[in-house]
Structures are given as structure tokens and as C-alpha cells.
PDB file of N, CA and C in Angstrom:
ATOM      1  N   UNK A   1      25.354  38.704  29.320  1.00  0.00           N
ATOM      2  CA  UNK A   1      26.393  39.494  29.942  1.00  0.00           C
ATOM      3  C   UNK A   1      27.745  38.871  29.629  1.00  0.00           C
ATOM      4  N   UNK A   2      28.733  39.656  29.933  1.00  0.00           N
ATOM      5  CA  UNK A   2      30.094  39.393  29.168  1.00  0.00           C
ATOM      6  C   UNK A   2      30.648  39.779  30.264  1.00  0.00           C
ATOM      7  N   UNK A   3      32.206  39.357  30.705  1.00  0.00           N
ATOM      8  CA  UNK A   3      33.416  39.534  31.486  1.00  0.00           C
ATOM      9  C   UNK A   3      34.121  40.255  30.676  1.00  0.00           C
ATOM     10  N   UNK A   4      34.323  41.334  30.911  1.00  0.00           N
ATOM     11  CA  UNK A   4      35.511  42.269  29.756  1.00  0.00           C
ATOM     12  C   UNK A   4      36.422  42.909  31.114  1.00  0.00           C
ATOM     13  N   UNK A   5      37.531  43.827  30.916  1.00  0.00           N
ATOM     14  CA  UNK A   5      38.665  44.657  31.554  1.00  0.00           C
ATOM     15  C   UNK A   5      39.171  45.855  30.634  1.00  0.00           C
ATOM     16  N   UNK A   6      38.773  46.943  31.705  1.00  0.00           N
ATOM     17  CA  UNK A   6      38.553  48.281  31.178  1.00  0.00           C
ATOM     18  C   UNK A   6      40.169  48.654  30.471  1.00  0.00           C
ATOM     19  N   UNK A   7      40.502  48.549  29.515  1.00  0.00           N
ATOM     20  CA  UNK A   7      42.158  48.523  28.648  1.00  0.00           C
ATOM     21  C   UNK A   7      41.983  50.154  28.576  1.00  0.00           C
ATOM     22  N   UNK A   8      40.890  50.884  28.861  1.00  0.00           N
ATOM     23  CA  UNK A   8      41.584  52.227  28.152  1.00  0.00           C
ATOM     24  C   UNK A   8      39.993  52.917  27.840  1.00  0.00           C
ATOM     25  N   UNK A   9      40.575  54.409  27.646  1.00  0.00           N
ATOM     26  CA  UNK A   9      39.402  55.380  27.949  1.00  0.00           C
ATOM     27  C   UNK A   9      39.242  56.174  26.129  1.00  0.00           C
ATOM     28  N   UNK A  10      38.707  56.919  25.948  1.00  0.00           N
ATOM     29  CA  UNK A  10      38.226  57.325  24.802  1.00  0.00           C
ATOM     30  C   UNK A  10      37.377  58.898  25.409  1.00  0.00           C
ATOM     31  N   UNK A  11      38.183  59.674  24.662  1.00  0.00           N
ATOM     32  CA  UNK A  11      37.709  61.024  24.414  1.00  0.00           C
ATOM     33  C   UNK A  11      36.522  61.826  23.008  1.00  0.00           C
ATOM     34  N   UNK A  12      35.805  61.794  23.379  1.00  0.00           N
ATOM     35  CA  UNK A  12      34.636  62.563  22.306  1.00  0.00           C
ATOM     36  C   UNK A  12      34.173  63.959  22.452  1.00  0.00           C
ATOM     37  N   UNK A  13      34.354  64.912  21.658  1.00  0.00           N
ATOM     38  CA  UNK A  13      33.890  66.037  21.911  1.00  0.00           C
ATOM     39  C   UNK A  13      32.935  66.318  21.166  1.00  0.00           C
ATOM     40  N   UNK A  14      32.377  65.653  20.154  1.00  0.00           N
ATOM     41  CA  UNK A  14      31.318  65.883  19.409  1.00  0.00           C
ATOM     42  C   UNK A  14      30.827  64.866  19.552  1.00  0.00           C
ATOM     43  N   UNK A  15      29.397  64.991  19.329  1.00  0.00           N
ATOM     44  CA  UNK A  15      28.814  63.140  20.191  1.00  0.00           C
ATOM     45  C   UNK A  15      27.403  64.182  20.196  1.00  0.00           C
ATOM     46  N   UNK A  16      26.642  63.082  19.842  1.00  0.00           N
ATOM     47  CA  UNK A  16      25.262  62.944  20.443  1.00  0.00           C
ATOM     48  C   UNK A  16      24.552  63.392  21.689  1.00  0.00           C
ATOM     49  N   UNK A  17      23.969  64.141  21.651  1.00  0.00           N
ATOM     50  CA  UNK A  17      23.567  65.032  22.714  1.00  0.00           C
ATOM     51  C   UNK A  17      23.274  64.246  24.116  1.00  0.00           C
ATOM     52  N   UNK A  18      22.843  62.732  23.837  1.00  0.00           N
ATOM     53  CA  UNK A  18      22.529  61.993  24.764  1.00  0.00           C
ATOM     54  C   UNK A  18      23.481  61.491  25.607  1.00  0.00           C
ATOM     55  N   UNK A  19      24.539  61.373  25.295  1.00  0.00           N
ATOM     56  CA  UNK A  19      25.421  60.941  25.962  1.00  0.00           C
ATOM     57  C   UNK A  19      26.713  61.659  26.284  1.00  0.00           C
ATOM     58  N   UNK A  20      25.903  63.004  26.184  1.00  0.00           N
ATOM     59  CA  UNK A  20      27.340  64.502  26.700  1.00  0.00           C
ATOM     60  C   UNK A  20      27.373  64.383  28.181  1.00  0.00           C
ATOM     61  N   UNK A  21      28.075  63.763  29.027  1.00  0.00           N
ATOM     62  CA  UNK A  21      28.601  63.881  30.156  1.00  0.00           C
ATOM     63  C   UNK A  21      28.813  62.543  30.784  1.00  0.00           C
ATOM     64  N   UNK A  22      28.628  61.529  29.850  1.00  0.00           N
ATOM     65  CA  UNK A  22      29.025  60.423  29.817  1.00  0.00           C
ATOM     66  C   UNK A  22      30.368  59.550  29.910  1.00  0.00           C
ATOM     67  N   UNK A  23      30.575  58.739  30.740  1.00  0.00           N
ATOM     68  CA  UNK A  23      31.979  58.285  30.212  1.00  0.00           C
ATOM     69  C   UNK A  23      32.231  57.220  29.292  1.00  0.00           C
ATOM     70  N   UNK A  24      33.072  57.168  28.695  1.00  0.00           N
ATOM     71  CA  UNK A  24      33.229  55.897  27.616  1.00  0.00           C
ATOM     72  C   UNK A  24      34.541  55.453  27.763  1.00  0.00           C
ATOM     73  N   UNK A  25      34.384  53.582  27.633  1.00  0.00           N
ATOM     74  CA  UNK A  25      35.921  53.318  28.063  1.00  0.00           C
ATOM     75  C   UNK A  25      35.698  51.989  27.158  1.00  0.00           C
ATOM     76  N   UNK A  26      37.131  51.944  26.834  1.00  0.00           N
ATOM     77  CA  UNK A  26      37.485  50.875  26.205  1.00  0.00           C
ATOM     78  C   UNK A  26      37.881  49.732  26.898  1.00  0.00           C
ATOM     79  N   UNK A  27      37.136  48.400  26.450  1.00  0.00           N
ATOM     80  CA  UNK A  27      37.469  47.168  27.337  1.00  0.00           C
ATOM     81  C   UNK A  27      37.389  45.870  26.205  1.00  0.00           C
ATOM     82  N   UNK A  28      38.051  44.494  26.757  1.00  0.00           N
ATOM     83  CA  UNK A  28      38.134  44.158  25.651  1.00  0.00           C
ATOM     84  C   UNK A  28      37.484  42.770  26.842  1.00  0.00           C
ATOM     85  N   UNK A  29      36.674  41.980  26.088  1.00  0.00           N
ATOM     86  CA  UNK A  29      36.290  40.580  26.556  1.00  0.00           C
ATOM     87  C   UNK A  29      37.499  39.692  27.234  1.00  0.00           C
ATOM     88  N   UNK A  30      36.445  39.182  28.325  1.00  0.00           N
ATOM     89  CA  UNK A  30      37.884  38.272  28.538  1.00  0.00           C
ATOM     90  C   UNK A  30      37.264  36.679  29.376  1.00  0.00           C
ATOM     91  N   UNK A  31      38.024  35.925  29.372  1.00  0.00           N
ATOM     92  CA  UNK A  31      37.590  34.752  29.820  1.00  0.00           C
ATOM     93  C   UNK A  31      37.422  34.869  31.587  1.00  0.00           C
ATOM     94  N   UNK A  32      37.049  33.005  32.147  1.00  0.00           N
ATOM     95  CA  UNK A  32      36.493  33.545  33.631  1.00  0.00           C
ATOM     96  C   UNK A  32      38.074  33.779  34.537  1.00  0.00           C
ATOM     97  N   UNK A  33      39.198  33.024  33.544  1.00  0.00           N
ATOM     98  CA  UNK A  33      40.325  33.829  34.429  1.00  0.00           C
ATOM     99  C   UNK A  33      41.013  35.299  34.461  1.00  0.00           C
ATOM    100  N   UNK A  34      40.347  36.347  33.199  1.00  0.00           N
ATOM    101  CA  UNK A  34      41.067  37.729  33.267  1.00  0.00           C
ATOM    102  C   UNK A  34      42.110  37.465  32.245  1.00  0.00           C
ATOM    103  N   UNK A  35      41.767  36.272  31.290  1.00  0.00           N
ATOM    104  CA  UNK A  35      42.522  36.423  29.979  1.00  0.00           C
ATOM    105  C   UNK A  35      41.409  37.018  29.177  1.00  0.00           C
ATOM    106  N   UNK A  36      42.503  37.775  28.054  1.00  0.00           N
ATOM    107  CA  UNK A  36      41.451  38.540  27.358  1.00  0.00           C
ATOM    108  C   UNK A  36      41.355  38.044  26.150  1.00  0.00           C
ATOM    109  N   UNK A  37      40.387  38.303  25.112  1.00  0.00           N
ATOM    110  CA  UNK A  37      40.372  37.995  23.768  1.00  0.00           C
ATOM    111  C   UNK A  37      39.621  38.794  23.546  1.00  0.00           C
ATOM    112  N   UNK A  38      39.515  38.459  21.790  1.00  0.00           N
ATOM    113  CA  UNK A  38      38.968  39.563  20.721  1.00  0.00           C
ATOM    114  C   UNK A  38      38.793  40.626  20.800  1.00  0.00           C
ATOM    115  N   UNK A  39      38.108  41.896  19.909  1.00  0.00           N
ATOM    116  CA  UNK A  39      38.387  43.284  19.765  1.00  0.00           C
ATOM    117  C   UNK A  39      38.454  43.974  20.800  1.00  0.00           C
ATOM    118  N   UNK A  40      38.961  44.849  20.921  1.00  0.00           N
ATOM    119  CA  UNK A  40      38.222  46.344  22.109  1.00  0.00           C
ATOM    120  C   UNK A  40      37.640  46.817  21.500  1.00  0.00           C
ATOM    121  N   UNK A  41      36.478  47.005  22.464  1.00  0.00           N
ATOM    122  CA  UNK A  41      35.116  47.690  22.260  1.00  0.00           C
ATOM    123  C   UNK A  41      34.879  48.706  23.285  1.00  0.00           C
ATOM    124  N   UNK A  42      34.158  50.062  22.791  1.00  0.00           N
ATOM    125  CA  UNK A  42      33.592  51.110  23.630  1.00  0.00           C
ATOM    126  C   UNK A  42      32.102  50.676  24.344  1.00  0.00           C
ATOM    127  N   UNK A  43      32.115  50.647  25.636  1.00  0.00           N
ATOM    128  CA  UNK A  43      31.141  50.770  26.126  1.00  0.00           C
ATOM    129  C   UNK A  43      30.811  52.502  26.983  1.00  0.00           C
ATOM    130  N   UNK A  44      29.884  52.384  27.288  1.00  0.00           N
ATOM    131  CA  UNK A  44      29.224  53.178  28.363  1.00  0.00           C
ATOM    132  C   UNK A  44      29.389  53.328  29.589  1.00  0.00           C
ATOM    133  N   UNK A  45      29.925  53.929  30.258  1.00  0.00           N
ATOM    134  CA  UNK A  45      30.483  52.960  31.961  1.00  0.00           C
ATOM    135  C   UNK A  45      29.141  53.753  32.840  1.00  0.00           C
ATOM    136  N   UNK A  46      28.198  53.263  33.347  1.00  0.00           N
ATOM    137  CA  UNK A  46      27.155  53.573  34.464  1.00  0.00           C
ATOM    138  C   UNK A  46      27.399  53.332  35.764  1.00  0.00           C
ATOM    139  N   UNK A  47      28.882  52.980  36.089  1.00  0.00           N
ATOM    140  CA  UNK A  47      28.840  52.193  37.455  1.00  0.00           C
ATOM    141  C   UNK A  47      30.422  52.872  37.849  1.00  0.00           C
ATOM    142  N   UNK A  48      31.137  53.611  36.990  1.00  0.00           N
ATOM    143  CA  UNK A  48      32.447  54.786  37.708  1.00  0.00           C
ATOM    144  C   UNK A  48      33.519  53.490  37.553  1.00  0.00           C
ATOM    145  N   UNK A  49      33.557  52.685  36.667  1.00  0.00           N
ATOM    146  CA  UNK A  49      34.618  51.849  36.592  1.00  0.00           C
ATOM    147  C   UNK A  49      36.154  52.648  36.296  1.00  0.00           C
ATOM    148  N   UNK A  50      37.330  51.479  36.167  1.00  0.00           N
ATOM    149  CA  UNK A  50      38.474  52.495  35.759  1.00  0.00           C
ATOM    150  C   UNK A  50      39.094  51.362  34.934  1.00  0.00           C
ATOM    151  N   UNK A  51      40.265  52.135  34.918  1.00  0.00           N
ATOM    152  CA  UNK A  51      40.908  51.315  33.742  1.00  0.00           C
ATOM    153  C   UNK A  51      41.847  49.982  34.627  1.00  0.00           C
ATOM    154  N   UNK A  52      41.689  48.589  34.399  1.00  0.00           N
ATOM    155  CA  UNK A  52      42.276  48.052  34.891  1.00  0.00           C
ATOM    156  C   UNK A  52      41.075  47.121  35.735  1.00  0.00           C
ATOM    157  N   UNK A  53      39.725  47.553  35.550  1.00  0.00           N
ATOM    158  CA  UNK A  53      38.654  46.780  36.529  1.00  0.00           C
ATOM    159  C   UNK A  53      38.178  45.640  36.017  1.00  0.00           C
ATOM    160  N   UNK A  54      37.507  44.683  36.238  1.00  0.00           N
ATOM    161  CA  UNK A  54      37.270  43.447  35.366  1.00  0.00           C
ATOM    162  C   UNK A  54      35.668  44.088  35.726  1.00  0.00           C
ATOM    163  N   UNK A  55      34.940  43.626  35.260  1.00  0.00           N
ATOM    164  CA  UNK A  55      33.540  44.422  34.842  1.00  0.00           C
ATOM    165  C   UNK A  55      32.183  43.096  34.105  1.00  0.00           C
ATOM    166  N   UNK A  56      31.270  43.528  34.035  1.00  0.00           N
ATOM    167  CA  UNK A  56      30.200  42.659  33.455  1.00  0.00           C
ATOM    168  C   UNK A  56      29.621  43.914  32.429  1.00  0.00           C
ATOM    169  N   UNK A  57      29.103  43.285  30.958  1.00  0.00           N
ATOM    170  CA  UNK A  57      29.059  44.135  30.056  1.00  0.00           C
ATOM    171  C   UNK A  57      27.624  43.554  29.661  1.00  0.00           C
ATOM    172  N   UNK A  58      26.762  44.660  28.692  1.00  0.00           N
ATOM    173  CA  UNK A  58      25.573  43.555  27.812  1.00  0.00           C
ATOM    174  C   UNK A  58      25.885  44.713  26.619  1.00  0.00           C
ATOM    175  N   UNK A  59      25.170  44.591  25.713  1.00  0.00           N
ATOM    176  CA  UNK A  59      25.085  44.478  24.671  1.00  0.00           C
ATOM    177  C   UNK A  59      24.016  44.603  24.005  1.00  0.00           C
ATOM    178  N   UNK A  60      23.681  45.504  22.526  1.00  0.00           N
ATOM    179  CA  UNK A  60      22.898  45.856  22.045  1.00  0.00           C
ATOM    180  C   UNK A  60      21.475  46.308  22.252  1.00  0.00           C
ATOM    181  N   UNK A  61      20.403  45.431  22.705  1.00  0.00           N
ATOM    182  CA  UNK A  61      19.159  46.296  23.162  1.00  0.00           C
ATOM    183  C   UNK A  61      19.307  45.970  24.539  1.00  0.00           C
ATOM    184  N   UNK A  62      19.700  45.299  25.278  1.00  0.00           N
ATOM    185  CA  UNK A  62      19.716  45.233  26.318  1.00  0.00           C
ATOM    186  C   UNK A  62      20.795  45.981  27.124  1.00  0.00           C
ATOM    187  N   UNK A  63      21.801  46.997  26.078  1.00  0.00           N
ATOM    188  CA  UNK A  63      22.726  47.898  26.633  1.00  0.00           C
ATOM    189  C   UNK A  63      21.735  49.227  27.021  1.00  0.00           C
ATOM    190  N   UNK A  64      20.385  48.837  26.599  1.00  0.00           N
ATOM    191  CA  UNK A  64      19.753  50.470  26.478  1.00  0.00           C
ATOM    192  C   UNK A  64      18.648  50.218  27.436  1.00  0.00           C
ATOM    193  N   UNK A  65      18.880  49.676  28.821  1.00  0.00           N
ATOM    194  CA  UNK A  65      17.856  49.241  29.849  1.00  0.00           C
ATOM    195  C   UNK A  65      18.138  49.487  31.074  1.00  0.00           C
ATOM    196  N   UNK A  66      19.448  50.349  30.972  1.00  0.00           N
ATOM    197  CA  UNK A  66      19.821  50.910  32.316  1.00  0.00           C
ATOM    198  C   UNK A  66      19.331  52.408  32.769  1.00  0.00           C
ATOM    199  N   UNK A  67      19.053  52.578  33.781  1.00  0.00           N
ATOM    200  CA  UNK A  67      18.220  53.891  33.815  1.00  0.00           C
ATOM    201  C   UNK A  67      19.155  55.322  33.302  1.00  0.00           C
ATOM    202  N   UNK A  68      20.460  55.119  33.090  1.00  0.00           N
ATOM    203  CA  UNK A  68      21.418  56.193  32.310  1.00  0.00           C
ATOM    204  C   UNK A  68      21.488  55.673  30.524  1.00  0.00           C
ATOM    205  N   UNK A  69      21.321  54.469  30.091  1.00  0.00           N
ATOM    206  CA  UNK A  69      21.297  54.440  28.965  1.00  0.00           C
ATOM    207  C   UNK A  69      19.531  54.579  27.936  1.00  0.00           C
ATOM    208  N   UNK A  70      18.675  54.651  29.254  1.00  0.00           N
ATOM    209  CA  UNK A  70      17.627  54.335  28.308  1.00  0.00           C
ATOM    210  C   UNK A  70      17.430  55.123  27.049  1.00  0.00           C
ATOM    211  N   UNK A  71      16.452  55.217  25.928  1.00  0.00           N
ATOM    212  CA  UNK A  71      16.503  55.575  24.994  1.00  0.00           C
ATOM    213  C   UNK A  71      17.946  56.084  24.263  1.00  0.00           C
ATOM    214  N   UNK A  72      18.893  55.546  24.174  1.00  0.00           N
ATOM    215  CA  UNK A  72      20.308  56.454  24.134  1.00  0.00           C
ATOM    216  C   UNK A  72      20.755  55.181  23.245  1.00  0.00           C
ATOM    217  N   UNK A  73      21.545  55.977  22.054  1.00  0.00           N
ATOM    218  CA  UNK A  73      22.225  55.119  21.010  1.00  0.00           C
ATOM    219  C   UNK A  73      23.685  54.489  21.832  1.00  0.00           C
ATOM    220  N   UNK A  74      23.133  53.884  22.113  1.00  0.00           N
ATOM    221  CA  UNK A  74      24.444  52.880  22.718  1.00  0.00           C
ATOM    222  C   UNK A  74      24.371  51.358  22.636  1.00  0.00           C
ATOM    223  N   UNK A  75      25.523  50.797  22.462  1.00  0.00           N
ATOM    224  CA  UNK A  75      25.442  49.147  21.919  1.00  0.00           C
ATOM    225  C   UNK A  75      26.139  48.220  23.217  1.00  0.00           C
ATOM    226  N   UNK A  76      26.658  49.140  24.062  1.00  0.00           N
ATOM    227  CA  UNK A  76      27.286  48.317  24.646  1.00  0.00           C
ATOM    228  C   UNK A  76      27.143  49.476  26.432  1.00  0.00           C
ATOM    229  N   UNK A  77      27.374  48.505  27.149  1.00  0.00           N
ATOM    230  CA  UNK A  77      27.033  49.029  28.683  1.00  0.00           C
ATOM    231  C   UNK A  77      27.997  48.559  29.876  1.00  0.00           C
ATOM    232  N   UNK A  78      28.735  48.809  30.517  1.00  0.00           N
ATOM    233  CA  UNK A  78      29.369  48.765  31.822  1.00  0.00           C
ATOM    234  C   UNK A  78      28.426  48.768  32.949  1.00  0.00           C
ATOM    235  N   UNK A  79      27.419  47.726  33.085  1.00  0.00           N
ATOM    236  CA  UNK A  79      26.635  48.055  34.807  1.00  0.00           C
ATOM    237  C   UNK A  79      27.017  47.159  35.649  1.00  0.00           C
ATOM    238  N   UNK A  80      28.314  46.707  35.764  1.00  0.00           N
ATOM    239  CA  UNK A  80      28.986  46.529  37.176  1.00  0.00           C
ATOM    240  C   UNK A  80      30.248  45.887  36.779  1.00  0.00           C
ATOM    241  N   UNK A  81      30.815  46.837  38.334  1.00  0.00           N
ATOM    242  CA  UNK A  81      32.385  46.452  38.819  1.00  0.00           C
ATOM    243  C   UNK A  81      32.486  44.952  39.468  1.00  0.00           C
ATOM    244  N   UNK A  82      33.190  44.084  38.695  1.00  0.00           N
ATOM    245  CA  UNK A  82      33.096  42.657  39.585  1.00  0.00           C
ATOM    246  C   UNK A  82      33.938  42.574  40.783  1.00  0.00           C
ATOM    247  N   UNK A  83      33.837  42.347  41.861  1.00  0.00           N
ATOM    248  CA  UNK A  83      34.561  42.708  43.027  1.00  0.00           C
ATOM    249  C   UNK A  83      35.313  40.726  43.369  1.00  0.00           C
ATOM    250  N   UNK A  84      34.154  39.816  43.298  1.00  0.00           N
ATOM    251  CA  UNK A  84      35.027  38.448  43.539  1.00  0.00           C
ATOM    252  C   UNK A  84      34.133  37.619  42.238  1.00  0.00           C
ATOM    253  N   UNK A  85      34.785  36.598  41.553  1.00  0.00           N
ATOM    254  CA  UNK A  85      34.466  35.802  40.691  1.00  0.00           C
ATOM    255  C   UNK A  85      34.954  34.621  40.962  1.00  0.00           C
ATOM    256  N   UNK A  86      33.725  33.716  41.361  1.00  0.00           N
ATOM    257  CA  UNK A  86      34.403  32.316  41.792  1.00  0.00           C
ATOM    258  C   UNK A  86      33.643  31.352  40.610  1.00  0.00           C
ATOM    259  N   UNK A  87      34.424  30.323  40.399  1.00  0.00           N
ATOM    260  CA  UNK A  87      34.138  29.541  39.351  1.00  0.00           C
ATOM    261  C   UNK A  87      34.878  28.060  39.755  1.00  0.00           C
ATOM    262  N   UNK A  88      33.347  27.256  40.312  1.00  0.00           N
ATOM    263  CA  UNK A  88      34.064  25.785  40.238  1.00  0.00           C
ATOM    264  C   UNK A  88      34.737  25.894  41.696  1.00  0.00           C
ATOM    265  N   UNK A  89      33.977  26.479  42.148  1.00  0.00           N
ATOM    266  CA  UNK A  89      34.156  26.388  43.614  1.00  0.00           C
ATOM    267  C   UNK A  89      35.567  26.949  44.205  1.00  0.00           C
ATOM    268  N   UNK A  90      36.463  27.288  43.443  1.00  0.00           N
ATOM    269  CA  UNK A  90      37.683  28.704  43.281  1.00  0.00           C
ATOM    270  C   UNK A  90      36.928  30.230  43.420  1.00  0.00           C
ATOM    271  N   UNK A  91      37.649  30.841  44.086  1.00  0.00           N
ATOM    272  CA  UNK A  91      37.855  32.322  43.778  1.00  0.00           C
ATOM    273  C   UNK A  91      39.526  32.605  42.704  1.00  0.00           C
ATOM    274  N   UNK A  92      38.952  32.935  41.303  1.00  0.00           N
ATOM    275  CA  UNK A  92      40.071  32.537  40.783  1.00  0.00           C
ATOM    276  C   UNK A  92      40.240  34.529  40.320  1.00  0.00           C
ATOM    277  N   UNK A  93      38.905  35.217  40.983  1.00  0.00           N
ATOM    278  CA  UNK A  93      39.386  36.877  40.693  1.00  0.00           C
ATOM    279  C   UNK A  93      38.866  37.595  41.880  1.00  0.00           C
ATOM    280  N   UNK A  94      40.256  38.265  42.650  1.00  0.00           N
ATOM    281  CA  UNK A  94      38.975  38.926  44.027  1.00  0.00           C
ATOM    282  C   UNK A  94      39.890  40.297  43.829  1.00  0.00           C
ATOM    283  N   UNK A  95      39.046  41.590  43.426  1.00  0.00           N
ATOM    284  CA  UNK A  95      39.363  42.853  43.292  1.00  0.00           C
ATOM    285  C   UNK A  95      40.459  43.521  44.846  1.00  0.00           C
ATOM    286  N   UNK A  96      39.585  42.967  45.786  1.00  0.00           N
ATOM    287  CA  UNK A  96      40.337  43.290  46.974  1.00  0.00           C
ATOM    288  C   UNK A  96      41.336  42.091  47.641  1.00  0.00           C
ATOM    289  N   UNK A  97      42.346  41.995  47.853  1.00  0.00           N
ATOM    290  CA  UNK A  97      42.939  40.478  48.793  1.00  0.00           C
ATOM    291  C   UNK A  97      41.983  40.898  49.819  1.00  0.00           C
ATOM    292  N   UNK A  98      41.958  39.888  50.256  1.00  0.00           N
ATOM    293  CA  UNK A  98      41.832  39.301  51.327  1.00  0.00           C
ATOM    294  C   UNK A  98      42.892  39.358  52.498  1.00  0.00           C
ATOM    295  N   UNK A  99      42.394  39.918  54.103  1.00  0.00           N
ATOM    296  CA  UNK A  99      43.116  40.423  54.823  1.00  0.00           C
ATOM    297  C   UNK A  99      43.836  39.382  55.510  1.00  0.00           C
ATOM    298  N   UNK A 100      44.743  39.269  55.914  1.00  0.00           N
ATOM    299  CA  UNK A 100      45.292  38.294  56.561  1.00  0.00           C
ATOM    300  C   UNK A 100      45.273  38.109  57.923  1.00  0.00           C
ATOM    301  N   UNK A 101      44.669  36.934  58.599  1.00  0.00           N
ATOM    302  CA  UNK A 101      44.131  36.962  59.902  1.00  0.00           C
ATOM    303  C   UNK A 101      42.981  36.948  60.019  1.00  0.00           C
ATOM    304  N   UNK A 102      42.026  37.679  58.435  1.00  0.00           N
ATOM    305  CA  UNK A 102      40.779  37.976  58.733  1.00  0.00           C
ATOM    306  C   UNK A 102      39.880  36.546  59.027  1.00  0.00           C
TER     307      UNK A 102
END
């Protein structure tokens, strides 16, 4: 699995029958702080992500093991929105703040 952030969406109107009602979004890898590197890549989003979400990704046969990708030409997969990422005993990514007082 990979840390990527959804940079952007992608429109297909001709496409493979398997994946007509599908969404596809562009995200590009990124390290455990929400820096990003190397290409953007199209994944599959199974989990209603958006643009701007930090996300967990897989890849090649193991992109095709989710119960929306099975048998389906796809290389790459979106099955989850990361909500807190702590590393090293930091929360160094939390989707929601944290309430104050809470």
C-alpha cells in the first residue's frame, strides 16, 4: 500500500465496459508527511474520496481484490480515506482538527 493525495479527477467517455460508472482520480504518491513525489497516476476510487484527501493506494494484482474492482482491468485502487496518520508516536496528518476542549 502507498500514501498518495487525490491532485485531480479524469473524465472518460469511452472506457471499458467494466468500469462505466466508475470514478477515476488522479493522485500522486506522497511521503508519511503529505509531501508528494513522483508521477500522477489514475487510480480507481472505491471509497468516494475527493480531491485534496490523503488516501492509501495498492497496485497491480492486488488493485483487482476489491469487491468493485474484481476481475476489472485496473492497476491501481483507492480503498481508503486516511482520516489520522501517526508516525513515531506524532500525529503528523489528522483529516479532521481536533476540537478544542475536547
Amino acid at each position: 500500500m502507498l500514501i498518495a493525495k487525490v491532485i485531480g479527477t479524469t473524465v472518460s467517455t469511452i472506457k471499458d465496459e467494466k468500469l462505466i460508472g466508475r470514478k477515476l482520480l488522479v493522485v500522486r504518491q506522497t511521503d508519511e508527511h503529505g509531501v508528494t513525489s513522483g508521477k500522477p497516476y489514475v487510480a480507481i476510487d472505491t471509497v468516494d474520496a475527493g480531491v485534496g484527501d490523503l488516501v492509501l493506494t495498492c497496485s497491480g494484482s492486488s488493485a483487482r481484490q476489491t469487491d468493485i474492482t474484481k476481475d476489472t482491468p485496473v492497476d491501481a485502487v483507492i480503498m481508503s480515506i486516511i482520516d489520522t496518520l501517526e508516525v513515531e508516536g506524532k500525529i503528523v496528518f489528522q483529516k479532521y482538527p481536533a476540537r478544542q476542549g475536547s
